[in-house]
N, C-alpha and C. Protein backbone atom coordinates (compact mmCIF):
# COMPACT_ATOMS: atom_id res chain seq x y z
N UNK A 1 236.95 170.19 135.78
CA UNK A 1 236.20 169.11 136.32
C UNK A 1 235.74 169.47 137.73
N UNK A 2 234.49 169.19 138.17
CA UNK A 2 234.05 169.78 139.37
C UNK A 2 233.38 168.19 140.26
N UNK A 3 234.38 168.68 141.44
CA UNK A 3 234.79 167.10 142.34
C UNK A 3 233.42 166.72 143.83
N UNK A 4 233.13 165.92 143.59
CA UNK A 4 231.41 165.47 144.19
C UNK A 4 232.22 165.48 145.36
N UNK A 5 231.34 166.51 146.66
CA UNK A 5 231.80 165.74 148.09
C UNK A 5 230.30 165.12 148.94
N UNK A 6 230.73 164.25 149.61
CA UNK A 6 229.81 163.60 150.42
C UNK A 6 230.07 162.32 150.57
N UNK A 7 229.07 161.31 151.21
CA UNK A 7 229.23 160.28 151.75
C UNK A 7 228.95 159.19 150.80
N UNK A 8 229.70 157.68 150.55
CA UNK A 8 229.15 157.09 149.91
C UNK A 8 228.24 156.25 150.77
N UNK A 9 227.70 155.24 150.14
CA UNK A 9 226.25 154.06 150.70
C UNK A 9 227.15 152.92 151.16
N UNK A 10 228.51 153.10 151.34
CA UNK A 10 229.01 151.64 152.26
C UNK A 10 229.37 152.94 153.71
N UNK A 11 229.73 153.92 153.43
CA UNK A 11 230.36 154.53 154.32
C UNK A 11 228.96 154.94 155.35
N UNK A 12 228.13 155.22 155.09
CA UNK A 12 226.36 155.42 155.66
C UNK A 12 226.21 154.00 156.20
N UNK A 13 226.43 153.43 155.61
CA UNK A 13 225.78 151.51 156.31
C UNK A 13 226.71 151.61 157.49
N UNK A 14 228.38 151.86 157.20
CA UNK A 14 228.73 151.43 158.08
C UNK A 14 228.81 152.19 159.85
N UNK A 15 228.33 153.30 159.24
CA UNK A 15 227.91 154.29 160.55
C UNK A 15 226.68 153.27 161.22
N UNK A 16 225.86 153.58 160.49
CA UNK A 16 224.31 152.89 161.18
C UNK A 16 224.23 151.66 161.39
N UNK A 17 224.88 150.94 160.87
CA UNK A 17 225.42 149.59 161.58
C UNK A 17 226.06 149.92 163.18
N UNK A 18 227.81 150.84 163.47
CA UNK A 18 227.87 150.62 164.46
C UNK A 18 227.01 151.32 165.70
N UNK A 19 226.17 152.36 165.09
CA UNK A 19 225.47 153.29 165.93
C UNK A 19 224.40 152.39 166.49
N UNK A 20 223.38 151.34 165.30
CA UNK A 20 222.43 150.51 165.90
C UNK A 20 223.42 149.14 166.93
N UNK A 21 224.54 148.89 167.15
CA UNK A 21 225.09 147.77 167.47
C UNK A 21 225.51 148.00 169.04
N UNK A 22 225.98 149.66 169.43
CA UNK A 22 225.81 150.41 170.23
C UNK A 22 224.57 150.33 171.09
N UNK A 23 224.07 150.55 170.46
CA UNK A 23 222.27 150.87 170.86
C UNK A 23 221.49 149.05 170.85
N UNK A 24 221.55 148.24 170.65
CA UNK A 24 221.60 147.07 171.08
C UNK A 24 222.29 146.29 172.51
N UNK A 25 223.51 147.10 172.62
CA UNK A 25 224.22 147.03 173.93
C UNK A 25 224.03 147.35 175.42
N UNK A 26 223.55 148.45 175.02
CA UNK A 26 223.17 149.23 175.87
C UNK A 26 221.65 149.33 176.50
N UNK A 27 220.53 148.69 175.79
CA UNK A 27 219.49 148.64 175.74
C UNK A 27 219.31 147.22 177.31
N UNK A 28 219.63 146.21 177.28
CA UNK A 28 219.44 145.69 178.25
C UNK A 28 220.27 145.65 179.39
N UNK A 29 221.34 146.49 179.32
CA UNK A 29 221.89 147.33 181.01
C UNK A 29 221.15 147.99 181.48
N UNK A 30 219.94 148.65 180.59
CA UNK A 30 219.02 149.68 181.01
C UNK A 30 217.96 149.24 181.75
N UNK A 31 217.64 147.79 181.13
CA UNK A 31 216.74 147.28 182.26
C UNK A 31 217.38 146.19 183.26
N UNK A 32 218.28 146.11 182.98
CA UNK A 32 219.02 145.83 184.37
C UNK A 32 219.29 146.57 185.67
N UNK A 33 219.79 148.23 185.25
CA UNK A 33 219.71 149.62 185.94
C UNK A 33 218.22 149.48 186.49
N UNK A 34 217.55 149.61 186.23
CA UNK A 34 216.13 149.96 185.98
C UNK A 34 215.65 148.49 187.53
N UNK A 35 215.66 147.63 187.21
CA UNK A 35 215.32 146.52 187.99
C UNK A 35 216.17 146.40 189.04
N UNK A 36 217.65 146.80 188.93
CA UNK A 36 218.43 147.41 190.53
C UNK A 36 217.29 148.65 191.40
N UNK A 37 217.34 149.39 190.50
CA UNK A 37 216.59 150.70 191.24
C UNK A 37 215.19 150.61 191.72
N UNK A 38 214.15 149.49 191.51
CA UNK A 38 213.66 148.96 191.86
C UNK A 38 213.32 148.32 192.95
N UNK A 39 214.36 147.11 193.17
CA UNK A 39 215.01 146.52 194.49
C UNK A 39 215.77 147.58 195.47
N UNK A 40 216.22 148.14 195.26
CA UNK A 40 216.62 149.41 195.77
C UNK A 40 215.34 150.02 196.83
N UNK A 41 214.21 150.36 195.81
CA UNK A 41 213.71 151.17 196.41
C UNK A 41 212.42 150.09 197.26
N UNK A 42 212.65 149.11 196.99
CA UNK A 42 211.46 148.17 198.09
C UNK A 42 212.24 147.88 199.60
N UNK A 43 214.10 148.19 198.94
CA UNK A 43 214.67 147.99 199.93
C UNK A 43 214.12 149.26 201.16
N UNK A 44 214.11 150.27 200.38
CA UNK A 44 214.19 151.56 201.31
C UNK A 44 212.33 152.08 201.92
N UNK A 45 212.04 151.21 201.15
CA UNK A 45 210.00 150.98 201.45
C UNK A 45 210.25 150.33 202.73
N UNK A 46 211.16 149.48 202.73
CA UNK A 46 210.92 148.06 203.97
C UNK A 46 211.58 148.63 205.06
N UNK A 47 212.58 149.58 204.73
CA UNK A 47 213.44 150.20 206.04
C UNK A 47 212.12 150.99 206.55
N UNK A 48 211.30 151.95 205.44
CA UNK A 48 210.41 153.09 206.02
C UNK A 48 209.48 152.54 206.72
N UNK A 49 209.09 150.97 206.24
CA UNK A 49 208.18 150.16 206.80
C UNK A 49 208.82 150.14 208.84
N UNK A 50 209.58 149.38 208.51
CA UNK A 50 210.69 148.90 210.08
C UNK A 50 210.64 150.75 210.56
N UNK A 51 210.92 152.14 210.67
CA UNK A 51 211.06 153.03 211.23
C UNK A 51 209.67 153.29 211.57
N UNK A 52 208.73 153.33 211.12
CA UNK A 52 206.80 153.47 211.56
C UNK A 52 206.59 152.18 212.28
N UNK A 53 207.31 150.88 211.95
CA UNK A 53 207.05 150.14 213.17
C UNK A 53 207.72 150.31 214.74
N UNK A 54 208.89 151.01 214.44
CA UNK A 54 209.40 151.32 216.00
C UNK A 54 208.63 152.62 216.39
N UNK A 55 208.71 153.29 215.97
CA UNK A 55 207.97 154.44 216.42
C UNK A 55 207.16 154.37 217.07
N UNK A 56 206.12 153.41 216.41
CA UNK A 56 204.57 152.85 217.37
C UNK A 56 204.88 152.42 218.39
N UNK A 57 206.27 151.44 218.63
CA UNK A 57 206.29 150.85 219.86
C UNK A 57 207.16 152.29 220.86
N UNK A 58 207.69 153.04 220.60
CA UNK A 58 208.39 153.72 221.33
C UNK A 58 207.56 154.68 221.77
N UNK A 59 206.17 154.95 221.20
CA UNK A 59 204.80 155.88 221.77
C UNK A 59 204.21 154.98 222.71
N UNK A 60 203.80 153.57 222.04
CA UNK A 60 202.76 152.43 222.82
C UNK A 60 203.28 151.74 223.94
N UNK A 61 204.64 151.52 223.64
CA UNK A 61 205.13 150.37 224.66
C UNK A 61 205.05 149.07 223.71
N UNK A 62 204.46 148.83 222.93
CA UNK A 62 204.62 147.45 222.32
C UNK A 62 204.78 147.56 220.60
N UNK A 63 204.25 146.02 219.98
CA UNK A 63 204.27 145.73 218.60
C UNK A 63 202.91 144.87 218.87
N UNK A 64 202.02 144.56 217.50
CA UNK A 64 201.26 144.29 217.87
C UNK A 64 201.09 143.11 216.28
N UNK A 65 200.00 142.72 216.30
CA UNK A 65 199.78 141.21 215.42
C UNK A 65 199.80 142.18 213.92
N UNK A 66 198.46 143.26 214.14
CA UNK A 66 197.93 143.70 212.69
C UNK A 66 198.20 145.14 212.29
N UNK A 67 199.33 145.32 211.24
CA UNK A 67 199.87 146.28 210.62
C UNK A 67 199.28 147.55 211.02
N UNK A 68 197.88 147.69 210.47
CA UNK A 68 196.96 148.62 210.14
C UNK A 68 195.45 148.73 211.19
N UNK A 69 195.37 147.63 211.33
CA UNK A 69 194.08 148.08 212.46
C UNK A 69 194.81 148.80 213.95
N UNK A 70 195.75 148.57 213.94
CA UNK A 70 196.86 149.38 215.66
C UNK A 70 197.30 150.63 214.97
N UNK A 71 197.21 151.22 213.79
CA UNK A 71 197.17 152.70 213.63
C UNK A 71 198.70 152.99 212.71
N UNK A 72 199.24 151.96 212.69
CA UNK A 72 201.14 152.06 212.34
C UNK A 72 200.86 152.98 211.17
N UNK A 73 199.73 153.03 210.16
CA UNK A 73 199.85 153.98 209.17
C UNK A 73 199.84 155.59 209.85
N UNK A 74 199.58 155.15 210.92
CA UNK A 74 199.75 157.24 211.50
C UNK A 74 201.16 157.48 211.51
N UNK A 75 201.95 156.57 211.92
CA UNK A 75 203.61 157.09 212.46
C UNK A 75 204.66 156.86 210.50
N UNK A 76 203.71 156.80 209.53
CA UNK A 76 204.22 156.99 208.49
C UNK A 76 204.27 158.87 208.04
N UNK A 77 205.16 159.10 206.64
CA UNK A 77 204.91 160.46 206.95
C UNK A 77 204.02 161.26 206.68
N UNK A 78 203.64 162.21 207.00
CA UNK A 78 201.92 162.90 206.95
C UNK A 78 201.58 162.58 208.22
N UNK A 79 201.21 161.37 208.75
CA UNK A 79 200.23 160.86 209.53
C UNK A 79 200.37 162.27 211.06
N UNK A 80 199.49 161.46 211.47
CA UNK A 80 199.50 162.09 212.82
C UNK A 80 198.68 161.57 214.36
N UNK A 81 199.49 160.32 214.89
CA UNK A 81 199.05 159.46 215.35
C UNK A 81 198.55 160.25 216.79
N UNK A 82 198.46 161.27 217.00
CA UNK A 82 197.76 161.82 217.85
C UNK A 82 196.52 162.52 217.86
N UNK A 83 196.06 162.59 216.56
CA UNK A 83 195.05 162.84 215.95
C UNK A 83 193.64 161.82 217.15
N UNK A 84 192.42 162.42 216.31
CA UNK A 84 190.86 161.25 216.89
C UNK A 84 190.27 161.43 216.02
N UNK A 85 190.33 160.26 215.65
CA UNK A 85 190.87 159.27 215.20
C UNK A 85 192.42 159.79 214.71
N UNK A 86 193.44 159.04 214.42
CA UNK A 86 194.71 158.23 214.14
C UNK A 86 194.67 158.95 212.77
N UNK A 87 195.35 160.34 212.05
CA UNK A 87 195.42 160.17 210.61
C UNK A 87 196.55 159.06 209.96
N UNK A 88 196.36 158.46 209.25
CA UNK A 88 197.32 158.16 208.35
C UNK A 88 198.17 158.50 207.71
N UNK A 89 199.18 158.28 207.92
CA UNK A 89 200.26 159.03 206.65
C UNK A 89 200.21 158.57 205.51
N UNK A 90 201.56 158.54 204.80
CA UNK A 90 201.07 158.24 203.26
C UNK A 90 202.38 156.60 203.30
N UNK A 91 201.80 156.03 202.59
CA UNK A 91 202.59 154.91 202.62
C UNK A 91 203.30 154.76 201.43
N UNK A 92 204.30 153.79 201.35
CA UNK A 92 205.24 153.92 200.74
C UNK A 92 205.02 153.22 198.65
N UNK A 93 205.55 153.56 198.04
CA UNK A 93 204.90 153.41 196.60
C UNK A 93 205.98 152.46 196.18
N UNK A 94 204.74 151.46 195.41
CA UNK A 94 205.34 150.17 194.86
C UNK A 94 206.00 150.76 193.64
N UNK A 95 207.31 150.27 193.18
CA UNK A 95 208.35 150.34 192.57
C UNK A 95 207.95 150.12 191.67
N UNK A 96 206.72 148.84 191.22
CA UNK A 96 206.87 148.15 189.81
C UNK A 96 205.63 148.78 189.51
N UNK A 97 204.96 149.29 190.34
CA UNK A 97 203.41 149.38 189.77
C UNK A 97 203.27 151.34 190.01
N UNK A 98 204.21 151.78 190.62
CA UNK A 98 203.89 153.52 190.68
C UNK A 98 202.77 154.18 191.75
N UNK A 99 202.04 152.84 192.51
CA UNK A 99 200.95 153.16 193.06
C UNK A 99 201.23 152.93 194.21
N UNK A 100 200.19 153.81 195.63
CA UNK A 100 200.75 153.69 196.36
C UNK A 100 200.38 152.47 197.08
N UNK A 101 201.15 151.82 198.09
CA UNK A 101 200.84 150.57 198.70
C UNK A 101 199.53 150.70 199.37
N UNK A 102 198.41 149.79 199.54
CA UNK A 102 197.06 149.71 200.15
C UNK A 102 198.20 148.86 201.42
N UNK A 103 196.92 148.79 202.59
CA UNK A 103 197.41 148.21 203.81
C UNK A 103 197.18 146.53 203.49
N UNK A 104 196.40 145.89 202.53
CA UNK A 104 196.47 144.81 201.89
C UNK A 104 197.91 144.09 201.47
N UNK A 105 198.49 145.34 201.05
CA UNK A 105 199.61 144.88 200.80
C UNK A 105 200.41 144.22 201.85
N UNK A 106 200.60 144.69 202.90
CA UNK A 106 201.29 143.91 203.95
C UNK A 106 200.26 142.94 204.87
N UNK A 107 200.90 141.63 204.25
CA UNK A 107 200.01 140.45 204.14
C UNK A 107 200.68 139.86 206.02
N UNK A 108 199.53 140.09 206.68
CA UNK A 108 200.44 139.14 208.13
C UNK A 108 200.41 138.45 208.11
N UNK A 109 201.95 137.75 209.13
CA UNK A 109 201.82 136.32 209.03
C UNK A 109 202.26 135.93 210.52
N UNK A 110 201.92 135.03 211.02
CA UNK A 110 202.48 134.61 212.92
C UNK A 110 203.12 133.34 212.85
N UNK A 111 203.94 133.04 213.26
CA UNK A 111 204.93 132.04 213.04
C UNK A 111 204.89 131.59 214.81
N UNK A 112 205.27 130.36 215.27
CA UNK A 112 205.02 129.60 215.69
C UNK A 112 206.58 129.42 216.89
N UNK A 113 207.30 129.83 216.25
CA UNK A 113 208.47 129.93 216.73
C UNK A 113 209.51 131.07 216.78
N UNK A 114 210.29 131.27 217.58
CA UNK A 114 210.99 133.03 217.28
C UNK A 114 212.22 132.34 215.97
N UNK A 115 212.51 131.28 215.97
CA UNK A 115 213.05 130.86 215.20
C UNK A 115 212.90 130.74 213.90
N UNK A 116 211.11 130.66 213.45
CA UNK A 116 211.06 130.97 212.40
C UNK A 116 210.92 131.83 211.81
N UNK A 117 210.65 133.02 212.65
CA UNK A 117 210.55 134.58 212.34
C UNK A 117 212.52 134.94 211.90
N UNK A 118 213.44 134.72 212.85
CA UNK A 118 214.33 134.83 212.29
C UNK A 118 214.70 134.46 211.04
N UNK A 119 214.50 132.99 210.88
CA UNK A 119 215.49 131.94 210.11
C UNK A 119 215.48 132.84 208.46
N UNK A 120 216.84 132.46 208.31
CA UNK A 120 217.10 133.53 207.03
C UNK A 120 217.64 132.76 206.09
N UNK A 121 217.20 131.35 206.32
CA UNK A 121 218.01 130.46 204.88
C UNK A 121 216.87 130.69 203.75
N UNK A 122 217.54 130.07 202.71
CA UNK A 122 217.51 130.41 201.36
C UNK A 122 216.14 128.94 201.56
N UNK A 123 214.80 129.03 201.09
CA UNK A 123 214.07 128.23 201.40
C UNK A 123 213.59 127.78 202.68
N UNK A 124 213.95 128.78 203.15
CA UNK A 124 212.98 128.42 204.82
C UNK A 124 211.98 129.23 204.76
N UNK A 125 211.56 129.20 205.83
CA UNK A 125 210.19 129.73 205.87
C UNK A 125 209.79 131.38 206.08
N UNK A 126 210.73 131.90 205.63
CA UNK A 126 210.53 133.54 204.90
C UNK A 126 211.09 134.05 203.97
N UNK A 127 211.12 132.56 202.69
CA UNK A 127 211.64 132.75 201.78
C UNK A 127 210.42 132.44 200.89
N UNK A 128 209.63 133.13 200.85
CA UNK A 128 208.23 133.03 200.17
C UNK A 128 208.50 133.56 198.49
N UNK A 129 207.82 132.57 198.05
CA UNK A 129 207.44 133.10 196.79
C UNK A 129 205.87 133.21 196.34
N UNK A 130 205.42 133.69 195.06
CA UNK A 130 204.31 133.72 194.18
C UNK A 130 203.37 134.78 194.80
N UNK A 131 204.10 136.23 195.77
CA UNK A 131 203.39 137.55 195.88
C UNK A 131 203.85 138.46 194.35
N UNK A 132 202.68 139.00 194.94
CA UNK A 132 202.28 140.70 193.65
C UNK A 132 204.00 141.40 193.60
N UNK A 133 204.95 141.83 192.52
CA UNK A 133 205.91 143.08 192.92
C UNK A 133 206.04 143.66 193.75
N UNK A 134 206.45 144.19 194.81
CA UNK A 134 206.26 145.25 195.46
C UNK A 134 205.55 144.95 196.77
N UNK A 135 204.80 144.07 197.01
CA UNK A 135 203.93 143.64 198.50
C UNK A 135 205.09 143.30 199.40
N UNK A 136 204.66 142.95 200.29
CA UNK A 136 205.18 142.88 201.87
C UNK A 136 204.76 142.09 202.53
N UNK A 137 205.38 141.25 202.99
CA UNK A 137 205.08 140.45 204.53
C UNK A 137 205.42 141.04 205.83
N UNK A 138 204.26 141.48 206.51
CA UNK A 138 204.84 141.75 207.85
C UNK A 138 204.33 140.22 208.85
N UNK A 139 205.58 139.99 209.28
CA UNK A 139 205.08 139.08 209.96
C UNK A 139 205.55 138.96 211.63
N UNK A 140 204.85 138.38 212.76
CA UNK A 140 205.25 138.37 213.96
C UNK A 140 204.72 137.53 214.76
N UNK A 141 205.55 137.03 215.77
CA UNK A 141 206.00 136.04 217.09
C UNK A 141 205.34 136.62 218.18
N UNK A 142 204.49 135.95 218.90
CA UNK A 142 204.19 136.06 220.04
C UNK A 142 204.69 134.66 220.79
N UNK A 143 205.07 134.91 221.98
CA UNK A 143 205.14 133.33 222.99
C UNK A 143 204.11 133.02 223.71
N UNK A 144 204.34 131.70 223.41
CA UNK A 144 202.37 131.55 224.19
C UNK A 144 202.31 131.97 225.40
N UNK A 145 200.95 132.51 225.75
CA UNK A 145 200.73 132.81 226.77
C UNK A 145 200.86 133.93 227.34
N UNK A 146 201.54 135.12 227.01
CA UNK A 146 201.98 136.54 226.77
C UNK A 146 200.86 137.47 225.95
N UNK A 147 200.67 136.78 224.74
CA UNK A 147 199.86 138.12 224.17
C UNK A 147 200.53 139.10 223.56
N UNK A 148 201.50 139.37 223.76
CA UNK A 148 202.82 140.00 223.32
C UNK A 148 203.35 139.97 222.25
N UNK A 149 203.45 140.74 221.43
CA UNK A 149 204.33 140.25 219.88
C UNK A 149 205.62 140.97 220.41
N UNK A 150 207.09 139.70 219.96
CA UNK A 150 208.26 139.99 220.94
C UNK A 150 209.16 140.02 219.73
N UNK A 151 208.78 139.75 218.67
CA UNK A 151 209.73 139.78 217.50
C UNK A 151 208.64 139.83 215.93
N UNK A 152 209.30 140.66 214.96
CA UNK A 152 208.11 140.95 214.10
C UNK A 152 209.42 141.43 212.51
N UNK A 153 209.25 140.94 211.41
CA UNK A 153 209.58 141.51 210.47
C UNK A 153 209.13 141.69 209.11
N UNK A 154 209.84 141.88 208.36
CA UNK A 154 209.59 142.09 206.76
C UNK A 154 209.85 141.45 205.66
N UNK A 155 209.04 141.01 204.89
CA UNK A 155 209.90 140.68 203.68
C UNK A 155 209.19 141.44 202.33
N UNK A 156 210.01 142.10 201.54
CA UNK A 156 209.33 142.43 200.49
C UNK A 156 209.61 141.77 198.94
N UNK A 157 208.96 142.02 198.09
CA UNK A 157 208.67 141.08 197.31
C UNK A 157 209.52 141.65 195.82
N UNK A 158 210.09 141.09 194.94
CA UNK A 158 210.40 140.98 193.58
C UNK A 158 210.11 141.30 192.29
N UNK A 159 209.95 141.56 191.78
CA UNK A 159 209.32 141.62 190.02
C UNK A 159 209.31 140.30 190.02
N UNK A 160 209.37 139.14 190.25
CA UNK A 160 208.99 137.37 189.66
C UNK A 160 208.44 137.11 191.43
N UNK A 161 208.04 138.12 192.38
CA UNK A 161 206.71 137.37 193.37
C UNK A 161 207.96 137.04 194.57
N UNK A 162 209.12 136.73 194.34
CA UNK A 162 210.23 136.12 195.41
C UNK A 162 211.28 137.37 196.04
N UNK A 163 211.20 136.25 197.24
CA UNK A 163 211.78 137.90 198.33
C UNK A 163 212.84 138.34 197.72
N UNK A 164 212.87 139.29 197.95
CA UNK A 164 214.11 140.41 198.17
C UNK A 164 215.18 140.07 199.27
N UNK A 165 216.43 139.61 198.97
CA UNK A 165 217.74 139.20 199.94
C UNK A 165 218.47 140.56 199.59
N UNK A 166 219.27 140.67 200.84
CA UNK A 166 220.54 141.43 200.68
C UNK A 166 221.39 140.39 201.79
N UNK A 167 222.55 140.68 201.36
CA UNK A 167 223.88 140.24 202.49
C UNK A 167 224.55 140.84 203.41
N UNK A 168 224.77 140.02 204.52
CA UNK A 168 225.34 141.04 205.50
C UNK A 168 226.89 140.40 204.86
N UNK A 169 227.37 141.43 205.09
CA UNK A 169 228.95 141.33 204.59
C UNK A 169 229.77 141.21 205.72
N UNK A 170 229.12 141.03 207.21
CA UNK A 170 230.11 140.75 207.89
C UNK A 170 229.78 138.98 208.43
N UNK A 171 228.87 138.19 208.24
CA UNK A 171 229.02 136.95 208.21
C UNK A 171 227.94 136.08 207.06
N UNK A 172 228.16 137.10 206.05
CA UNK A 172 227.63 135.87 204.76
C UNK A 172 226.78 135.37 205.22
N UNK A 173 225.60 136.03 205.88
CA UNK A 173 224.16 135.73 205.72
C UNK A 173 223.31 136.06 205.14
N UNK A 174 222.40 135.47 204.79
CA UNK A 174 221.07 135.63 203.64
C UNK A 174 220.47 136.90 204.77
N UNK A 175 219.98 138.05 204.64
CA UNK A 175 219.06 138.50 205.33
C UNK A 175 217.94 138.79 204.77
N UNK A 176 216.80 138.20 204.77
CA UNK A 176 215.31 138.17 204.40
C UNK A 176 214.43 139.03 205.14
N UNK A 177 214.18 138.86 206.23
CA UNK A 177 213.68 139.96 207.20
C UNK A 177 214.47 141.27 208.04
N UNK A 178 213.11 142.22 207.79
CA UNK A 178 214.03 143.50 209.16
C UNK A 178 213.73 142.68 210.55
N UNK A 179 214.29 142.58 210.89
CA UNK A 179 213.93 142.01 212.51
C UNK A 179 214.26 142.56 213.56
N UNK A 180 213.59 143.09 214.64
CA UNK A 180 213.92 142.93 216.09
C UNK A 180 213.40 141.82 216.89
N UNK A 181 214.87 141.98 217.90
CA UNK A 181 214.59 140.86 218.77
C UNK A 181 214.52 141.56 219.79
């Protein structure tokens, strides 16, 4: 008598059952991973943003109202703000879209108070929603009568349009903006 080897059709189901059940599991950690690394990297757009904004002031002496017409794209990397005209560097690439940021993207905004440029609650007033993925608020404080922008920050934006928070872990604050004061 000559003895059959191989697999039967419950023993096959029950592979590809747990192999697809596996693979069901794992499938939306991936875009969870995926949407960390994301936020991640608007985080590290907004830092590159905040280092080309000091720079300008540590050449100029100041900060100024408008992102891009005062040259801040030169002190990005490439640029070469000593150039004549000002080259531009290359600016930093939206996370959700692969492309690189236009100076559109960082939408200004002037606030009225240094207080509201700070304020970092959850629904105050640099807790914006209904921007593009990936855009930016640069926004900044002048005190009347100065001319001066004396405080200026960031907020960048979400896959659902709403800012980007991280926490400071040493007093459990919302932080919404890069800020100097």
């Amino acid at each position: 008598m000559k003895k059959e080897t191989g697999f039967t059709l419950i023993e096959l189901l029950t592979v590809i059952f747990i192999i697809s059940l596996l693979i069901s599991l794992s499938v939306p950690n991936f875009s969870i991973i995926k949407e960390r690394a994301r936020i991640t990297a608007q985080k590290v757009n907004m830092h590159n943003v905040a280092v080309a904004v000091e720079n300008y002031y540590f050449e100029k002496g100041e900060y100024t109202d408008y992102f891009y017409e005062d040259d801040y794209g030169a002190y990005f990397p490439g640029g070469d703000p000593d150039a004549d005209p000002p080259i531009g560097g290359k600016l930093p690439t939206n996370p959700w879209t692969g492309e690189e940021l236009e100076p559109d993207n960082f939408n200004p905004d002037w606030y009225d108070t240094p207080d509201a440029v700070v304020n970092t609650d959850v629904g105050g007033p640099n807790d914006d929603y209904d921007y593009e993925p990936g855009e930016m608020r640069f926004g900044t404080y002048s005190p009347p009568g100065t001319g001066r922008v004396q405080l200026w920050g960031l907020i960048g934006m979400d896959r659902n349009g709403t800012s980007i928070r991280g926490f400071d872990a040493t007093t459990s604050q919302v932080v919404i903006f890069v800020v100097h004061n």
